[in-house]
N, C-alpha and C. Protein backbone atom coordinates (compact mmCIF):
# COMPACT_ATOMS: atom_id res chain seq x y z
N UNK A 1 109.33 123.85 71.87
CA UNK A 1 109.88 122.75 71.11
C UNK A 1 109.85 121.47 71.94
N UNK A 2 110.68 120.37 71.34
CA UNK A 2 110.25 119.49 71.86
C UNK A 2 111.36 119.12 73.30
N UNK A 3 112.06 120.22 73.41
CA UNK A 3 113.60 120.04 74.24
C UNK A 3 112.97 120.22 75.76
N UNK A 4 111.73 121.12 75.98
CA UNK A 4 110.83 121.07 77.39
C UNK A 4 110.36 119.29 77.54
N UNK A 5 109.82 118.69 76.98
CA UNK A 5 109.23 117.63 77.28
C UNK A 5 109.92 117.05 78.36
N UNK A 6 111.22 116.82 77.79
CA UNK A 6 112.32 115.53 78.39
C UNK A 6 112.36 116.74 79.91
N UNK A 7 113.01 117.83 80.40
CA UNK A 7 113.15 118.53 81.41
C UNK A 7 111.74 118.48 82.35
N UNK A 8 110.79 118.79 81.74
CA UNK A 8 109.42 118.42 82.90
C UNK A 8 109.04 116.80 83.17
N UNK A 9 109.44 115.93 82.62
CA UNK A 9 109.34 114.73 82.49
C UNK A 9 110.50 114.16 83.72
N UNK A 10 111.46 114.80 83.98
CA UNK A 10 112.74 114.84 84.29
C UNK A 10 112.29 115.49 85.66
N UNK A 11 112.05 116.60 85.96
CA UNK A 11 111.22 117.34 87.00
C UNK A 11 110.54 116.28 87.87
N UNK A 12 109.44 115.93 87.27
CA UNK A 12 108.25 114.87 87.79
C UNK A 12 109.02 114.00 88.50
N UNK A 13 109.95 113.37 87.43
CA UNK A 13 110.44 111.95 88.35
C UNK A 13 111.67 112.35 89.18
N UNK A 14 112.27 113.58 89.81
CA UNK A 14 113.27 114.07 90.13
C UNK A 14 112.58 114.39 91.59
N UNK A 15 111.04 115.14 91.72
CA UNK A 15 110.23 115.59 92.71
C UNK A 15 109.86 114.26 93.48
N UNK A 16 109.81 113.40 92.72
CA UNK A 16 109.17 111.85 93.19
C UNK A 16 110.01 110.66 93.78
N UNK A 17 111.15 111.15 92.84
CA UNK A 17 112.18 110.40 94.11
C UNK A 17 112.49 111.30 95.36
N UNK A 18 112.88 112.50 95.26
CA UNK A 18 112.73 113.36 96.46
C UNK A 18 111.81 112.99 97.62
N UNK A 19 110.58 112.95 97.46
CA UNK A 19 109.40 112.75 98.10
C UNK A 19 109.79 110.98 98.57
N UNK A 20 109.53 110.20 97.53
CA UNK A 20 109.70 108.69 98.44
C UNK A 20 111.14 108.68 99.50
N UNK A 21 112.53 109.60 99.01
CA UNK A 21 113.49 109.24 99.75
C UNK A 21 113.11 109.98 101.25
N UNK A 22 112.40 111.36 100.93
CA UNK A 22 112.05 112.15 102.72
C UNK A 22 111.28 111.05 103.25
N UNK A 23 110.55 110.09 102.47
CA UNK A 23 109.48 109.26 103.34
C UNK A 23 110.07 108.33 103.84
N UNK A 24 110.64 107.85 102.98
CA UNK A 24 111.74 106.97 103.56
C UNK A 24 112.23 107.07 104.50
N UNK A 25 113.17 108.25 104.60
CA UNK A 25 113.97 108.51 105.63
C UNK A 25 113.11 108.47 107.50
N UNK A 26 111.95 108.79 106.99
CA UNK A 26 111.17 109.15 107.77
C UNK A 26 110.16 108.04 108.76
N UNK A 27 110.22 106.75 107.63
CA UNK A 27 109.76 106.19 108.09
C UNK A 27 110.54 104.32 108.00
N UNK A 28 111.11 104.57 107.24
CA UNK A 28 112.35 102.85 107.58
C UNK A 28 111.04 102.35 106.69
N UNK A 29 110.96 102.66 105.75
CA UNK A 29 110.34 101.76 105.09
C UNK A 29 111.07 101.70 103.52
N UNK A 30 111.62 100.28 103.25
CA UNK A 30 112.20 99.87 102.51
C UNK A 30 111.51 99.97 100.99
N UNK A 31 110.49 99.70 100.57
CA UNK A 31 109.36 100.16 99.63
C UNK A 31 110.03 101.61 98.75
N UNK A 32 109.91 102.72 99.88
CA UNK A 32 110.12 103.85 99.86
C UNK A 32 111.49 104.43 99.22
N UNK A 33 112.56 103.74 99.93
CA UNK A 33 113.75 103.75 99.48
C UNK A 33 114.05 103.30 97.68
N UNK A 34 113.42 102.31 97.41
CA UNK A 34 113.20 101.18 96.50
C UNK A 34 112.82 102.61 94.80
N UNK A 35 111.40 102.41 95.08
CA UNK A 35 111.01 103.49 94.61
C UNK A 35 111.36 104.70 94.50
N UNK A 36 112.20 105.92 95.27
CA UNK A 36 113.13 106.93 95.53
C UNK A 36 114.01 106.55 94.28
N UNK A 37 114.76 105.58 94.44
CA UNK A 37 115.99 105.56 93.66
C UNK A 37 115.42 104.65 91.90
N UNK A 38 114.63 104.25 91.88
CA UNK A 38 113.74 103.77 90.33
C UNK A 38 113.75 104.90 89.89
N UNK A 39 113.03 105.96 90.54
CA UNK A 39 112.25 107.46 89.80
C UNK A 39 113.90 108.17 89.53
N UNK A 40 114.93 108.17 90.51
CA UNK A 40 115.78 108.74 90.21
C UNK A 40 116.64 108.43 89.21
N UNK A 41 116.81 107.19 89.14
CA UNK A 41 117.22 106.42 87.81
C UNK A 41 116.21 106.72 86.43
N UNK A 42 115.49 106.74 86.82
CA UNK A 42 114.57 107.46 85.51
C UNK A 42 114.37 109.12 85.08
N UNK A 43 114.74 109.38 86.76
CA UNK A 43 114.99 110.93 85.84
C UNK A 43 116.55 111.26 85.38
N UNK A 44 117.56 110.45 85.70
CA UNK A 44 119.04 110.51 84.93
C UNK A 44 119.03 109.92 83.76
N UNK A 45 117.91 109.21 82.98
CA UNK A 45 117.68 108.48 82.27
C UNK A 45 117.03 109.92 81.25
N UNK A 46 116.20 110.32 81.82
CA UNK A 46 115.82 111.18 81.22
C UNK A 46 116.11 112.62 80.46
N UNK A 47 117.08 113.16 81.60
CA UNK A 47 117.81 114.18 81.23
C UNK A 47 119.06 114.29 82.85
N UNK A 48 120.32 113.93 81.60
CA UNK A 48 121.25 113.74 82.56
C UNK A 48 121.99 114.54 83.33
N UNK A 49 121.75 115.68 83.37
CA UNK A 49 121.84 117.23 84.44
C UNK A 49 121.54 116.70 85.76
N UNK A 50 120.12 116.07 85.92
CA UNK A 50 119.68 115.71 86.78
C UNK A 50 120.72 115.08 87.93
N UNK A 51 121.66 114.72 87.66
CA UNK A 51 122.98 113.88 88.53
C UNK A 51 123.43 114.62 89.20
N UNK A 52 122.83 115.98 89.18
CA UNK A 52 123.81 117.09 90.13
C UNK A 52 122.87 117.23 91.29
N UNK A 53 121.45 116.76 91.38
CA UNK A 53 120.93 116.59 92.69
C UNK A 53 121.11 115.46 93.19
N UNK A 54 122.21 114.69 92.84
CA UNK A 54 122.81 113.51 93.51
C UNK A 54 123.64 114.22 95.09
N UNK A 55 123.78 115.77 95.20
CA UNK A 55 123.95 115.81 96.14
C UNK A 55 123.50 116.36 96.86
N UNK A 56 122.11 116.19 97.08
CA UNK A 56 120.85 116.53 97.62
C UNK A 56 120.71 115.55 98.49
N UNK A 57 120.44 114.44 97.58
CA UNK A 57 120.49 112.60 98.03
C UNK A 57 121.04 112.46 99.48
N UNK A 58 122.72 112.72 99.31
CA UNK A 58 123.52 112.64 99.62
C UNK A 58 123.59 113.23 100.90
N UNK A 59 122.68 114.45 100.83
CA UNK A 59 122.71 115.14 102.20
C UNK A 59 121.43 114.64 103.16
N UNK A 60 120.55 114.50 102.64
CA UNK A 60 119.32 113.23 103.21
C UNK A 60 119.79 112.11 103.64
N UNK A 61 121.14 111.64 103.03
CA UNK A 61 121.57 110.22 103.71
C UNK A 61 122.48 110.58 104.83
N UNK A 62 122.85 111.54 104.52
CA UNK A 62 124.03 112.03 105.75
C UNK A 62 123.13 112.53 107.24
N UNK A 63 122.25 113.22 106.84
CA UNK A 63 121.15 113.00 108.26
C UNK A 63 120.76 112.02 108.35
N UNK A 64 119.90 111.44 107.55
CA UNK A 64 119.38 110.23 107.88
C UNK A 64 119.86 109.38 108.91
N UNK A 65 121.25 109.16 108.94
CA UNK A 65 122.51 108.41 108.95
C UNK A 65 122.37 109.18 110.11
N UNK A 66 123.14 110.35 110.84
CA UNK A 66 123.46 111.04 111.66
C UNK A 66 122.38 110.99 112.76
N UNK A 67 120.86 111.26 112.14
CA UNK A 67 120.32 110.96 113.19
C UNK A 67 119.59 109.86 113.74
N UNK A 68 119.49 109.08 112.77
CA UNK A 68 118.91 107.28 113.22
C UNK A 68 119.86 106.37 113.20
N UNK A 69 121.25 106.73 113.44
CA UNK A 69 122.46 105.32 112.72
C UNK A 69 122.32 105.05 111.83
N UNK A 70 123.56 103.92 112.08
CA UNK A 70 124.50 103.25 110.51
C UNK A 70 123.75 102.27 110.41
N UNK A 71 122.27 102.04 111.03
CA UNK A 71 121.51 100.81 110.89
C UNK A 71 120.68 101.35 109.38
N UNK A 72 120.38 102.90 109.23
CA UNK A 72 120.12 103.21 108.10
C UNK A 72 120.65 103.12 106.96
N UNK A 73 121.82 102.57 106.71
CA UNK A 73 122.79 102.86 105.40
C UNK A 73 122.60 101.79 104.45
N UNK A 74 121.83 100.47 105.17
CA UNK A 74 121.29 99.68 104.21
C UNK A 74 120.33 100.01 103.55
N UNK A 75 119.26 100.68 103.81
CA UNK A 75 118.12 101.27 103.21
C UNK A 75 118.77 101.82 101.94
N UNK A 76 119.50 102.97 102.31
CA UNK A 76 120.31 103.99 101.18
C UNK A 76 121.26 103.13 99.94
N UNK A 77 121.90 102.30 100.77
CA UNK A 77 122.33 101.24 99.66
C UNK A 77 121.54 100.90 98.70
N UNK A 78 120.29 100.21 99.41
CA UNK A 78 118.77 99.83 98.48
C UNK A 78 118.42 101.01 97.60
N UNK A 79 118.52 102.45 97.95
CA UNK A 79 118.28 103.38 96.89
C UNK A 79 119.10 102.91 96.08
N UNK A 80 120.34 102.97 95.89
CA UNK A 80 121.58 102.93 95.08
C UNK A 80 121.45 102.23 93.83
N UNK A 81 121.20 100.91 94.89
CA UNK A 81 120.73 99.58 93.68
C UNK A 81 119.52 99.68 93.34
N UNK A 82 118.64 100.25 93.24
CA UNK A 82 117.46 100.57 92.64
C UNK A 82 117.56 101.51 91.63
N UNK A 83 118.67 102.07 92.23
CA UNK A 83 118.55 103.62 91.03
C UNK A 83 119.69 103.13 89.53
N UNK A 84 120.27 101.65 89.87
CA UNK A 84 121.04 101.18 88.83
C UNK A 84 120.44 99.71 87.72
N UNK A 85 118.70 99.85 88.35
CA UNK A 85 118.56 99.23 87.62
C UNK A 85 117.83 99.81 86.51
N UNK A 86 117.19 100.82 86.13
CA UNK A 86 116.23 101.24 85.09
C UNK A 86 117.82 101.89 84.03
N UNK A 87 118.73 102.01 84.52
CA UNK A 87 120.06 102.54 83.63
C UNK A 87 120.11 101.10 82.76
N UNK A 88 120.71 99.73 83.91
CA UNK A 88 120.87 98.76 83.07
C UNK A 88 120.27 98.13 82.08
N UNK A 89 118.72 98.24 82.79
CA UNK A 89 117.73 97.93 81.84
C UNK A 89 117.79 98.62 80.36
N UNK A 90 117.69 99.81 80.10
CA UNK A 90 117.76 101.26 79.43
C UNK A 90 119.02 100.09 78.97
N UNK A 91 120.54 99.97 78.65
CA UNK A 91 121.41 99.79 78.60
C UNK A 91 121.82 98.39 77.64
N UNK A 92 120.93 97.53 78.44
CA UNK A 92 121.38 96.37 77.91
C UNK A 92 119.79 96.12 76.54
N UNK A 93 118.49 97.42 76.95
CA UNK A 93 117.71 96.87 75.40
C UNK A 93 118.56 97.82 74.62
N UNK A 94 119.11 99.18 74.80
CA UNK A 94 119.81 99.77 73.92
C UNK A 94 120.98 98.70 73.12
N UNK A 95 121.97 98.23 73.75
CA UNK A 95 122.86 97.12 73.71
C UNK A 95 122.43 95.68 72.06
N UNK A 96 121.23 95.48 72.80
CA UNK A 96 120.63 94.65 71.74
C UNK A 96 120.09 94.93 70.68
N UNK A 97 119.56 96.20 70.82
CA UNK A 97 119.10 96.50 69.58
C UNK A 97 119.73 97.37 68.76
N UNK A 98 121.16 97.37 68.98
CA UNK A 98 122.11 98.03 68.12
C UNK A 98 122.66 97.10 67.16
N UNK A 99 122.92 95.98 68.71
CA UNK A 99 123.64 95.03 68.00
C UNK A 99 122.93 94.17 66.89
N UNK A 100 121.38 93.82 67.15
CA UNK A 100 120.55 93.05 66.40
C UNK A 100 120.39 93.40 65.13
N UNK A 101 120.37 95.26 65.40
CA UNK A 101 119.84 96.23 64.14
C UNK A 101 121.11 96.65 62.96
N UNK A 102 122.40 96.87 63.50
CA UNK A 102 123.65 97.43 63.26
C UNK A 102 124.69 96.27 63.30
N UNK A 103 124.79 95.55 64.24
CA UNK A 103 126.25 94.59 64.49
C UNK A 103 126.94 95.24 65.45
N UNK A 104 127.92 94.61 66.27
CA UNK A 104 128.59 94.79 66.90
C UNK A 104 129.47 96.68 66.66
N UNK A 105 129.55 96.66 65.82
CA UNK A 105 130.08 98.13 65.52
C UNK A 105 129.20 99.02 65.34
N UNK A 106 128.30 98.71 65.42
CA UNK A 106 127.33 100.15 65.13
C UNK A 106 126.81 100.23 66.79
N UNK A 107 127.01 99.81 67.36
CA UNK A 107 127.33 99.33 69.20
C UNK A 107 128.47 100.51 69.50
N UNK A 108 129.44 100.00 69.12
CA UNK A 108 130.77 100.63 69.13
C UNK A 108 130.77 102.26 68.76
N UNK A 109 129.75 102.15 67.50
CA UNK A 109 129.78 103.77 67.07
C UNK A 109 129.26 104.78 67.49
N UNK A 110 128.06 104.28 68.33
CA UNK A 110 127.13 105.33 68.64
C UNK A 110 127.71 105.52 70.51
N UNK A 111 128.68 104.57 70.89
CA UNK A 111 129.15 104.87 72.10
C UNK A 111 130.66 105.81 72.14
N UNK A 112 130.90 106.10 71.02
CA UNK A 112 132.31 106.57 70.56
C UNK A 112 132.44 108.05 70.99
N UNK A 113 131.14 108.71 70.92
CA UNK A 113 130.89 109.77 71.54
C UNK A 113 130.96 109.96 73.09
N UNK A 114 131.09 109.24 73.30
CA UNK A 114 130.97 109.25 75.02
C UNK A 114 132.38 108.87 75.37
């Protein structure tokens, strides 16, 4: 059915932030970090399970951190804010085109669930 799509789609960009954040880590390259946290924002975007290898992340930053310093934690920050912009984006066209399509309450309704 069509409930695999979103999970391998989700996979892909879950493996791909993985991969840019080890490179990252690996190599202080800001790019890397950047990209890591886009794909990861796109795979929470995608299928939101995915938030539970947020502490995967988490343990890559904690070495990272442990073994190159706290000079690394800006990089990881840069994941952070990278990984909050494809949500906002996602967020604010959802936002408009509720409101454009529905009004202000049909905004309201479809967030009522949450």
């Amino acid at each position: 059915t069509f409930d695999a799509f979103g999970e391998s789609l989700a996979l892909i960009f879950l493996i791909l932030s993985f991969v840019f954040a080890i490179k990252g880590s690996s190599t202080n390259k800001a790019k890397a970090y950047v990209l890591s946290g886009l794909f990861f924002g796109l795979a929470v975007l995608t299928k939101l399970l995915v938030v539970l290898a947020g502490g995967a992340f988490l343990y890559i930053c904690i070495r990272d951190v442990y073994e190159n310093g706290w000079s690394r934690i800006r990089r990881w920050g840069l994941l952070g804010l990278s990984l909050l912009l494809p949500i906002i984006a996602f967020e604010g066209y959802r936002y408009l085109y509720m409101v454009t399509h529905f009004g202000y309450s049909g905004y309201v309704a479809t967030n009522s669930d949450f």
